[in-house]
C-alpha atoms as a PDB file:
ATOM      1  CA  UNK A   1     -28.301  13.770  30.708  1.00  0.00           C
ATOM      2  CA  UNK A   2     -27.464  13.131  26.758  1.00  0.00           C
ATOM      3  CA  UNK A   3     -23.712  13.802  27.703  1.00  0.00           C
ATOM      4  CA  UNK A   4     -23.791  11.160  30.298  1.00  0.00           C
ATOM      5  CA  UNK A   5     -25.867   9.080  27.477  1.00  0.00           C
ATOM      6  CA  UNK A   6     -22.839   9.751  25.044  1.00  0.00           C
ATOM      7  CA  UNK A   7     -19.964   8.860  27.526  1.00  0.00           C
ATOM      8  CA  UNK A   8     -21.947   5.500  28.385  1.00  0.00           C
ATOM      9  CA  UNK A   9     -21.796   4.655  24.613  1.00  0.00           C
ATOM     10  CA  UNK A  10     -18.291   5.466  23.975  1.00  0.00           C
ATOM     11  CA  UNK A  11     -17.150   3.322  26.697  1.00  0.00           C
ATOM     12  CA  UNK A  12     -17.671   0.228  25.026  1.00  0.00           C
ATOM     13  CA  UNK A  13     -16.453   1.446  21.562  1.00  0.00           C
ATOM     14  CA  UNK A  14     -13.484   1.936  22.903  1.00  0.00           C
ATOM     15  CA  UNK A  15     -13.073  -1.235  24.826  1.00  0.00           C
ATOM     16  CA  UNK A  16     -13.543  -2.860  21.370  1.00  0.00           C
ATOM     17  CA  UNK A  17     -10.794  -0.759  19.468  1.00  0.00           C
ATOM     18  CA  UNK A  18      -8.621  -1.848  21.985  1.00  0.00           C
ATOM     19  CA  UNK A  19      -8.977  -5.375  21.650  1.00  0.00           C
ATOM     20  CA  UNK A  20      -8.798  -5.200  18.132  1.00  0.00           C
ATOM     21  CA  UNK A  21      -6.074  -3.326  18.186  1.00  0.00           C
ATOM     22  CA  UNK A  22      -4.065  -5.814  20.515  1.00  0.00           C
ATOM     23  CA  UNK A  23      -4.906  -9.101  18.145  1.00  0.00           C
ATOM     24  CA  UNK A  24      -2.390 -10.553  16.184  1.00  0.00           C
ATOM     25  CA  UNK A  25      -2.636  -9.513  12.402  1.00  0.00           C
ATOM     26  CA  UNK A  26      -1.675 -11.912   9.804  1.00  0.00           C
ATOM     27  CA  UNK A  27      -0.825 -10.558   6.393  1.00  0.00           C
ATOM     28  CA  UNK A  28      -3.151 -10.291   4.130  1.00  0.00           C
ATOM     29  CA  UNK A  29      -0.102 -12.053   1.325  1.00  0.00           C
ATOM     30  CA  UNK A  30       0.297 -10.308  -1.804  1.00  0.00           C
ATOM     31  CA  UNK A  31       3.029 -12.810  -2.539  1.00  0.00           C
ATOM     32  CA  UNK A  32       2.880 -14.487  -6.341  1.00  0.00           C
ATOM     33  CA  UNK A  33       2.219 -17.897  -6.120  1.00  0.00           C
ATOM     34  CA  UNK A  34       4.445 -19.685  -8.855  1.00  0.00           C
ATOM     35  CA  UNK A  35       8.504 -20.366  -9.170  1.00  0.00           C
ATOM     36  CA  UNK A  36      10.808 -19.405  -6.924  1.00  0.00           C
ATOM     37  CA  UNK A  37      14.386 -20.131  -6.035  1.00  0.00           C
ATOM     38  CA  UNK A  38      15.808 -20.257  -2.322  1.00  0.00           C
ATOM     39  CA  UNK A  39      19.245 -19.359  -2.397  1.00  0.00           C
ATOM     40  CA  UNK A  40      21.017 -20.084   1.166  1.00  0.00           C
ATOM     41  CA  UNK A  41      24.812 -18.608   1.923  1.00  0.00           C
ATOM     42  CA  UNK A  42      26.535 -20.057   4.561  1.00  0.00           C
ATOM     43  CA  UNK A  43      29.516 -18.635   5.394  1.00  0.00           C
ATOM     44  CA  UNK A  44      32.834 -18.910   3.020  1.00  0.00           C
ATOM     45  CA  UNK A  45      30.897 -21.946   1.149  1.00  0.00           C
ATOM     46  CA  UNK A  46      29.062 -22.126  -2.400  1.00  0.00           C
ATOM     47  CA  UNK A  47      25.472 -20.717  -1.838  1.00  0.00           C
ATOM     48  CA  UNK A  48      23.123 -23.941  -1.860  1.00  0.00           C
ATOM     49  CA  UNK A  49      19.911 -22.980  -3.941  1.00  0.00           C
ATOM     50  CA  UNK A  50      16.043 -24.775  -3.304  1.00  0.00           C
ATOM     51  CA  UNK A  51      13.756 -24.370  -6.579  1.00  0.00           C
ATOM     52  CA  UNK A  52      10.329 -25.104  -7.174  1.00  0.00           C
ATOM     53  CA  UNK A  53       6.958 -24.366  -6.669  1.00  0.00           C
ATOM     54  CA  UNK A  54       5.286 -22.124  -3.959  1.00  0.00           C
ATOM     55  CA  UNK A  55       1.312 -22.032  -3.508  1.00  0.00           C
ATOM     56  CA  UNK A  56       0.130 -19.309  -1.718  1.00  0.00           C
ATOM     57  CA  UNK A  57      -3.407 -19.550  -0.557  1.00  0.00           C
ATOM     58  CA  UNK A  58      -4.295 -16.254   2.006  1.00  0.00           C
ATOM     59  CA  UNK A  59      -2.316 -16.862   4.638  1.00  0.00           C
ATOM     60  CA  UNK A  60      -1.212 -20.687   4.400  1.00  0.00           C
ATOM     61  CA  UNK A  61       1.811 -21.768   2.002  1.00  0.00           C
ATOM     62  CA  UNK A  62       2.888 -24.675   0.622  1.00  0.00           C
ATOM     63  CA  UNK A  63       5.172 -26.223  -2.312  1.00  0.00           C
ATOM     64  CA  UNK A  64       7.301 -28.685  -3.302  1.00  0.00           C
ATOM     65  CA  UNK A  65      11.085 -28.225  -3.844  1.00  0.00           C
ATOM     66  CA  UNK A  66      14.603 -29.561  -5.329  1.00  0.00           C
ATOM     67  CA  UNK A  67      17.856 -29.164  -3.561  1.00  0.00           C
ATOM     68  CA  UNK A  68      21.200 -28.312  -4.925  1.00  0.00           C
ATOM     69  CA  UNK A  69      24.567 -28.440  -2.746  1.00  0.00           C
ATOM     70  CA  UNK A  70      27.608 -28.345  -4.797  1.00  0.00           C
ATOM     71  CA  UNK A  71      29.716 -28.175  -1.639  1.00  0.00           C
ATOM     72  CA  UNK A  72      28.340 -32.090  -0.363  1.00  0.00           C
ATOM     73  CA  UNK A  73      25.533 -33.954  -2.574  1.00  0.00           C
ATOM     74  CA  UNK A  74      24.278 -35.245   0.514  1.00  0.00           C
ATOM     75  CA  UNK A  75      20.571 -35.711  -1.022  1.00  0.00           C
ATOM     76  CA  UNK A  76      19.648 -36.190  -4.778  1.00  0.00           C
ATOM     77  CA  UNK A  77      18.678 -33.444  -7.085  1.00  0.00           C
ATOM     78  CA  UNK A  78      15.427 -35.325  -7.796  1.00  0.00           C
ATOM     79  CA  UNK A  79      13.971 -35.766  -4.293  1.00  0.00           C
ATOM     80  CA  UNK A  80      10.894 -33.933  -4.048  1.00  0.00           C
ATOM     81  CA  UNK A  81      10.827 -31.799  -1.145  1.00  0.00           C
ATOM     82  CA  UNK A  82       7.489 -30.488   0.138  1.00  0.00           C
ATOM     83  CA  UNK A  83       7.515 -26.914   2.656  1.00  0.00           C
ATOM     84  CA  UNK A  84       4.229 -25.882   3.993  1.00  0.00           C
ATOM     85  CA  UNK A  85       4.202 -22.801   6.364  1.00  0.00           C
ATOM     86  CA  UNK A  86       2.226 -19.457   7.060  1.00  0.00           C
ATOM     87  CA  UNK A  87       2.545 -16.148   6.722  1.00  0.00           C
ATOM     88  CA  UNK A  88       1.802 -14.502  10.228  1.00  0.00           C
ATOM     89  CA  UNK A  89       2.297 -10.612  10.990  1.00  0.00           C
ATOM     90  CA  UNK A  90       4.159 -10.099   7.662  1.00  0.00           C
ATOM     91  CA  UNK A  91       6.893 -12.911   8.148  1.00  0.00           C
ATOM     92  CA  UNK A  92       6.601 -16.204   6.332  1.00  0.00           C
ATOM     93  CA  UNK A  93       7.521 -19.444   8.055  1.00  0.00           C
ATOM     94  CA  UNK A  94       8.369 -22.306   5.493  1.00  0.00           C
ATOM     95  CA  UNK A  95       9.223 -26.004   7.310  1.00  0.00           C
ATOM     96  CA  UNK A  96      10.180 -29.128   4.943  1.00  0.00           C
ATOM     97  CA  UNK A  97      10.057 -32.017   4.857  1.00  0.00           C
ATOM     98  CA  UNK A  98      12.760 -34.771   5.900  1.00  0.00           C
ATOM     99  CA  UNK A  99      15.384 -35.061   3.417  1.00  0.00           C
ATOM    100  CA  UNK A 100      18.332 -37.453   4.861  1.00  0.00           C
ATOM    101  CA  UNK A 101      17.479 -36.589   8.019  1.00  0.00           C
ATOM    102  CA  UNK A 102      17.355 -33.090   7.529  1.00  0.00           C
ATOM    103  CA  UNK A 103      14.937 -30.189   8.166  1.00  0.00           C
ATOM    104  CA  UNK A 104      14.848 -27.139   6.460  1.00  0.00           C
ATOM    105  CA  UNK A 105      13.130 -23.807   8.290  1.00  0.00           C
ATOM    106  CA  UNK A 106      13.170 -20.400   5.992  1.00  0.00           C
ATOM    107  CA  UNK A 107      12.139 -17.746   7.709  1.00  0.00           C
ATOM    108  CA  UNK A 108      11.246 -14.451   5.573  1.00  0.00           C
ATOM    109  CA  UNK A 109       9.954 -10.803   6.679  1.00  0.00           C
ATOM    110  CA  UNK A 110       7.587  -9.976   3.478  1.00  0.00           C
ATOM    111  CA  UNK A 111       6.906  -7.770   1.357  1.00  0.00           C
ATOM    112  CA  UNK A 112       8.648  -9.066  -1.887  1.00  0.00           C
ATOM    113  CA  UNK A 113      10.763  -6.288  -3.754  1.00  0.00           C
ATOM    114  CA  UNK A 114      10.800  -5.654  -7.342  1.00  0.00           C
ATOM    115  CA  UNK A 115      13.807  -5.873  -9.581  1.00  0.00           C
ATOM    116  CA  UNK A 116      14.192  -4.610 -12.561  1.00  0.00           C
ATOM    117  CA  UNK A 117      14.629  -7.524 -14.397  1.00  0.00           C
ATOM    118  CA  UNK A 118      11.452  -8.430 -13.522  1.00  0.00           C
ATOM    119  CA  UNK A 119      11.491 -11.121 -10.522  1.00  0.00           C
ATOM    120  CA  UNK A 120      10.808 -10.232  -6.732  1.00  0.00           C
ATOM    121  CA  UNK A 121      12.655 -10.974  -4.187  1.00  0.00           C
ATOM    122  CA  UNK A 122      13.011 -10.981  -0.395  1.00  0.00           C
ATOM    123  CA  UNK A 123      15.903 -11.432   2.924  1.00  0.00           C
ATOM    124  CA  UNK A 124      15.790 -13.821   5.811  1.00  0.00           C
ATOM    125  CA  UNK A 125      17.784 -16.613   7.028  1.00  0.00           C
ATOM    126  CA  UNK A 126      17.434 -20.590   6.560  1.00  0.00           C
ATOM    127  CA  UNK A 127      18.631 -23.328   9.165  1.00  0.00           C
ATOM    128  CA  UNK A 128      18.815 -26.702   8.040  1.00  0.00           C
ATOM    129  CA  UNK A 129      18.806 -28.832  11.172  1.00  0.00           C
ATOM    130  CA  UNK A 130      20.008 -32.834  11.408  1.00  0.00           C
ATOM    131  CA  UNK A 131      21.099 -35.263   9.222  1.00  0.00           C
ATOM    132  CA  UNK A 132      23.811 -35.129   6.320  1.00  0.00           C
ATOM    133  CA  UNK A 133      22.596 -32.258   4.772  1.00  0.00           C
ATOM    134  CA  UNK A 134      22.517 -29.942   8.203  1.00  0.00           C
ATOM    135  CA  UNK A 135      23.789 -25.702   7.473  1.00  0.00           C
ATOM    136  CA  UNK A 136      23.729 -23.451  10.719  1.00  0.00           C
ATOM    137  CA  UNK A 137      21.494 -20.359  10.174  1.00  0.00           C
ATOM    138  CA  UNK A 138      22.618 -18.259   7.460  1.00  0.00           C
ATOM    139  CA  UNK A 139      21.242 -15.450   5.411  1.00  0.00           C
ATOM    140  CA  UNK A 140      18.801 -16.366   2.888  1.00  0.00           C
ATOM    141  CA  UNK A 141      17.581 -15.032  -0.528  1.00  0.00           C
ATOM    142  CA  UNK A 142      14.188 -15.961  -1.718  1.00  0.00           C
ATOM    143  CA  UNK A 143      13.380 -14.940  -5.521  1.00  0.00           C
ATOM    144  CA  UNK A 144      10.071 -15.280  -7.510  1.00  0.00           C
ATOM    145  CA  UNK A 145      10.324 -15.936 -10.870  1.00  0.00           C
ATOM    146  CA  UNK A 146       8.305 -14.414 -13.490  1.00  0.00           C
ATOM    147  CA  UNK A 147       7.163 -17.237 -16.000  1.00  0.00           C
ATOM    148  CA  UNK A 148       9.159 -18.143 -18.893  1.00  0.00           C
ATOM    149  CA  UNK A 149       5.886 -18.039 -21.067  1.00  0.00           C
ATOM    150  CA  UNK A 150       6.868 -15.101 -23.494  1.00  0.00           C
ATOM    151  CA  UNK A 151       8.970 -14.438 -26.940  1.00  0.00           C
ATOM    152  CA  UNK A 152      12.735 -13.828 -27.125  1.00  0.00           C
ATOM    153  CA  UNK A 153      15.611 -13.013 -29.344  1.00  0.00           C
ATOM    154  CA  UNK A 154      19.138 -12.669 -29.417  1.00  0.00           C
ATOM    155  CA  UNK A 155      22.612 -13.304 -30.818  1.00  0.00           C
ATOM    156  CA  UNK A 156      24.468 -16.338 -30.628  1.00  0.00           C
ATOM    157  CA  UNK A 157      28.126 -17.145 -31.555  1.00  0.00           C
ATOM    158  CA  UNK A 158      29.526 -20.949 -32.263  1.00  0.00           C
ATOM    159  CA  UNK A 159      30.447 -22.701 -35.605  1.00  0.00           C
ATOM    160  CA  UNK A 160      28.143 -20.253 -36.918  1.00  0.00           C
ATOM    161  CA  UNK A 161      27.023 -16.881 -35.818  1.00  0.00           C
ATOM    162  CA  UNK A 162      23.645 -16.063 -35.738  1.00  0.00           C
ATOM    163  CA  UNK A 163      19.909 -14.866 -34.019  1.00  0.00           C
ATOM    164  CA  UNK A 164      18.004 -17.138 -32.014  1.00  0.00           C
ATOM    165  CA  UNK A 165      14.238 -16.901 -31.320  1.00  0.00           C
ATOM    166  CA  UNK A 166      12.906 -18.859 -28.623  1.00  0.00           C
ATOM    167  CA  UNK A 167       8.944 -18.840 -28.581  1.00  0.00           C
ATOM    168  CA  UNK A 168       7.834 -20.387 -24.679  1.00  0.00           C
ATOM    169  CA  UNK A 169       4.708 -22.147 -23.390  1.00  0.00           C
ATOM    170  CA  UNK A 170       4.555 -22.330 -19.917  1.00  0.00           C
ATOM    171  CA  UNK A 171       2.098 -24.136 -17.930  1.00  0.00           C
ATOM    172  CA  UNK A 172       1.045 -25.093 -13.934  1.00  0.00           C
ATOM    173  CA  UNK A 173       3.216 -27.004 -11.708  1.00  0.00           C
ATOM    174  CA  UNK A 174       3.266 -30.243 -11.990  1.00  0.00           C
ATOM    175  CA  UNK A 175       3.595 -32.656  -9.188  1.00  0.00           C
ATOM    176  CA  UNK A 176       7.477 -32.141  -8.811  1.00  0.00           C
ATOM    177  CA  UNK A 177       7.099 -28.358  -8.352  1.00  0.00           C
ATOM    178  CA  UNK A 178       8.535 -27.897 -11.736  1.00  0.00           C
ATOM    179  CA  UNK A 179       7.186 -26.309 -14.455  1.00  0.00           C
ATOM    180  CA  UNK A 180       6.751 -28.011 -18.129  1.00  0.00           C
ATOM    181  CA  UNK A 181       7.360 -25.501 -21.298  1.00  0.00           C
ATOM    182  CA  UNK A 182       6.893 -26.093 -24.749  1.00  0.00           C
ATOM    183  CA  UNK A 183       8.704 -23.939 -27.115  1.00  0.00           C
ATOM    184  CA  UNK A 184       9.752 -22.465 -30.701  1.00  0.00           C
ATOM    185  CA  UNK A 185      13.286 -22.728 -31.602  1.00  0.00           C
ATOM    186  CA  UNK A 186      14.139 -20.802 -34.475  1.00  0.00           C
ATOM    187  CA  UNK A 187      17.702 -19.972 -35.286  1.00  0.00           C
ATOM    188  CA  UNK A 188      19.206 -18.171 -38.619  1.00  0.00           C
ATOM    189  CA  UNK A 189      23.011 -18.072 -39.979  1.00  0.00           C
ATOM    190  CA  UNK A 190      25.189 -18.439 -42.579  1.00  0.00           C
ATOM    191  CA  UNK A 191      24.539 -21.678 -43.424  1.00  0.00           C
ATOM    192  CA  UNK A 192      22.664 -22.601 -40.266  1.00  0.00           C
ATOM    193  CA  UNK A 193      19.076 -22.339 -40.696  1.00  0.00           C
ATOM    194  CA  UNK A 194      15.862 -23.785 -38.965  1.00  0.00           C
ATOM    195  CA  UNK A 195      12.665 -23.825 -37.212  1.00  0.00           C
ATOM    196  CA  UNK A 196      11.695 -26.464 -35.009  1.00  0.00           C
ATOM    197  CA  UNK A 197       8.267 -26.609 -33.249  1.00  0.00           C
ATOM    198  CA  UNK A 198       7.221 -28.843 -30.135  1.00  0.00           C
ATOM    199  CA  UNK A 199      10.489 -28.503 -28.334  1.00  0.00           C
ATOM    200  CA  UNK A 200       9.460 -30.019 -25.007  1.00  0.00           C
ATOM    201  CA  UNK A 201      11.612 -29.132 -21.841  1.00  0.00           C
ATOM    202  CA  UNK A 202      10.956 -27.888 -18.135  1.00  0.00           C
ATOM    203  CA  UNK A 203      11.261 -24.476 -16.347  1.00  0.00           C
ATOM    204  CA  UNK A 204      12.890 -24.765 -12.562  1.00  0.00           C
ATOM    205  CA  UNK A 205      13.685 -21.797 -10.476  1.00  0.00           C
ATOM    206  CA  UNK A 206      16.019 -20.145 -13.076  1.00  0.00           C
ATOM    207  CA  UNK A 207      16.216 -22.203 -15.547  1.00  0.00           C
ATOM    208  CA  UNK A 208      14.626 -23.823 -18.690  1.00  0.00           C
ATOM    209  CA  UNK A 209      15.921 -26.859 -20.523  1.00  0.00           C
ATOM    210  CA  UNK A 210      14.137 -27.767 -23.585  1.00  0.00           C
ATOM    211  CA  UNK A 211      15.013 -30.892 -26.197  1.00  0.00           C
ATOM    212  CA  UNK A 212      17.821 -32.702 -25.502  1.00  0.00           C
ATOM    213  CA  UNK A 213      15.481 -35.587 -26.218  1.00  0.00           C
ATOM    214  CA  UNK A 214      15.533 -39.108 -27.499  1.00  0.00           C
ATOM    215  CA  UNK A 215      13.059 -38.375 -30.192  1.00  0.00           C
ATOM    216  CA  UNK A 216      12.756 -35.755 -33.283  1.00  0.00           C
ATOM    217  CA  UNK A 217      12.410 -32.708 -32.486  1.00  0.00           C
ATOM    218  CA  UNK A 218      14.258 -32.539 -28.797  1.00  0.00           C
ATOM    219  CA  UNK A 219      17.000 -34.768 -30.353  1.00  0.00           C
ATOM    220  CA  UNK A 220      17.548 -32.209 -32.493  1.00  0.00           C
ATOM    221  CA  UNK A 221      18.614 -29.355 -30.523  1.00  0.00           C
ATOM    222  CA  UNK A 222      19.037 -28.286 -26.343  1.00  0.00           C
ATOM    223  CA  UNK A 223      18.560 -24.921 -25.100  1.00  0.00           C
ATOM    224  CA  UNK A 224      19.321 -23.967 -21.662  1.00  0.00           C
ATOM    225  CA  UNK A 225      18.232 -20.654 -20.569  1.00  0.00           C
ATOM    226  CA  UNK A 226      19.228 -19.351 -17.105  1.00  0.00           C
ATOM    227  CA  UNK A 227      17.418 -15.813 -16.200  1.00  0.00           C
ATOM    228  CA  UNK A 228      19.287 -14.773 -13.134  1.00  0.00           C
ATOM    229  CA  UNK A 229      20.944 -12.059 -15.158  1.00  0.00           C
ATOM    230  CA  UNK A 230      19.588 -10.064 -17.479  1.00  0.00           C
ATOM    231  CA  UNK A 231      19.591 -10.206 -20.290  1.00  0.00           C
ATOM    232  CA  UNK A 232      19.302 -13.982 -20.142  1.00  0.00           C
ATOM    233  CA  UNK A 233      22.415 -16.000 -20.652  1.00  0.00           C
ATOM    234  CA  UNK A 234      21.345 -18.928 -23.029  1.00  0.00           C
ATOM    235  CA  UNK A 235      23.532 -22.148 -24.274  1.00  0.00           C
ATOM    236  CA  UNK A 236      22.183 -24.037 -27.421  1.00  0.00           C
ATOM    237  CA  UNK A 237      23.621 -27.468 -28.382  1.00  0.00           C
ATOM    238  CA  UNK A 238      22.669 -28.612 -32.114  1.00  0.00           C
ATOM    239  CA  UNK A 239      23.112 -32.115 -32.510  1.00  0.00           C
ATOM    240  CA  UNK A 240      24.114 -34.255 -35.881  1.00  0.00           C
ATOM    241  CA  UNK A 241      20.526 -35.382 -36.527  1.00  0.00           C
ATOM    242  CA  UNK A 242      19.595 -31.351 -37.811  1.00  0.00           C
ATOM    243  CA  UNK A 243      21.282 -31.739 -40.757  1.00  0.00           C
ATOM    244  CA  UNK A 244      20.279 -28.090 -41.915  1.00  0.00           C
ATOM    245  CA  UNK A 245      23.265 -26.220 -39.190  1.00  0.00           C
ATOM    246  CA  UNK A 246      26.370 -27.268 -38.205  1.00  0.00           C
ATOM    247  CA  UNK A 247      26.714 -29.145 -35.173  1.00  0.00           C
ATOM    248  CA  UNK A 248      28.227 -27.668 -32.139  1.00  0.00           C
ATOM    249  CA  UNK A 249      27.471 -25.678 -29.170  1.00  0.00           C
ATOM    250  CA  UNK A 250      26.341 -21.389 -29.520  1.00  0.00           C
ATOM    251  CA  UNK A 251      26.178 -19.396 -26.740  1.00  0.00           C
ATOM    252  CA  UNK A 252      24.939 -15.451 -26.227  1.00  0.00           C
ATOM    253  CA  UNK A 253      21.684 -14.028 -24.485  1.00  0.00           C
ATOM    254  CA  UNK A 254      18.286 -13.452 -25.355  1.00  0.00           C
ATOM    255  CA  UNK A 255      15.611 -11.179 -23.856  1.00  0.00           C
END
């Protein structure tokens, strides 16, 4: 009699293991929210490259992009374009928004994978459908990177050798999915040095710009950092308004 009991029990159980069992799972995402850059390469043409912002929330994404096509400039770099999506056994699903008639659909089997200079990045493909700025589906690199909010140092050479240290602020997106930085620009030389605080400038996918302003200090000075290799390669531009360093362009890397 209390083996029949026990069979009658484990009937159900088992009917309910099943079921579960059977349900889609969505992933529970371990994906960073933050910067990333979409890097698309059709074939025999210049990879075309999405950065901005991605907010992951559980399961539902969403962000707001920039577009670059060196092969056709069929939409401005400036458009905001916002992707919204899921991420659904695994795989994230990004749509956008119209841009010149165009669609874009990323589709991307998670998890991210480490690298060792730091970022995290995934394969997949990307169709952009319609309109002027339509690609046929083509492999697709997506890449989070980690924030620019940390100290560097390196060597530059230009009208005068010398070590640059670069001291970054990052903060949150703003409404453009880019990301605004405040920094420390110190550089030291014969005959070329200076510190310069409140360098404004703005962190996209890869890349910060800071100064290159209108007003003392960013019309001082421009640094452009890009940190898809590593170390980071790194351009500085001092202008004739810093009288203490010769004017010119240095270049080098930092990390």
């Amino acid at each position: 009699m209390l083996s029949r009991l026990r069979f009658a029990l484990f009937l159900p159980l088992v009917a309910l293991t099943s079921c579960a069992s059977s349900a889609p799972i969505s992933a529970a995402s371990p994906t960073p929210t933050g910067d990333y850059a979409f890097s698309i390469s059709p074939a025999g043409v210049t990879p075309l490259n999405f950065s901005g912002n991605l907010n992951i929330a559980g399961t539902s994404v969403s962000g707001v992009f920039r577009y670059n096509n060196p092969a056709a400039n069929c939409v401005s770099s400036t458009q905001d374009i916002a992707f919204s999506g899921l991420i659904v056994n695994a795989v994230l699903t990004l749509t956008s928004g119209t841009f010149s008639n165009s669609t874009a659909t990323i589709t991307i089997p998670l998890p991210l994978t480490s690298t060792t200079s730091g970022s995290q990045i995934a394969h997949g493909t990307a169709v952009i459908s319609g309109g002027t700025c339509a690609v046929a589906s083509s492999p697709l690199q997506i890449t989070y990177i980690p924030s620019f909010g940390q100290t560097y140092s390196g060597s530059l050479t230009g009208p005068v050798d010398g070590t640059l240290a670069l001291a970054v602020t990052e903060s949150a997106a703003n409404p453009d999915g880019q990301f605004p930085a405040v920094a420390v620009i110190s550089f030291g030389g014969a005959g070329c040095n200076f510190t310069l605080t409140g360098i404004t400038g703005i962190v996209s996918g890869y890349t910060i710009n800071l100064g290159n302003g209108t007003t003392a200090p960013n019309n001082e000075v421009a640094v452009i950092a890009n940190a898809s290799t590593s170390p980071i390669n790194v351009t500085m531009n001092v202008f004739n308004n810093l009288p203490t360093c010769q004017a010119g362009q240095y270049s080098g890397t930092i990390q």
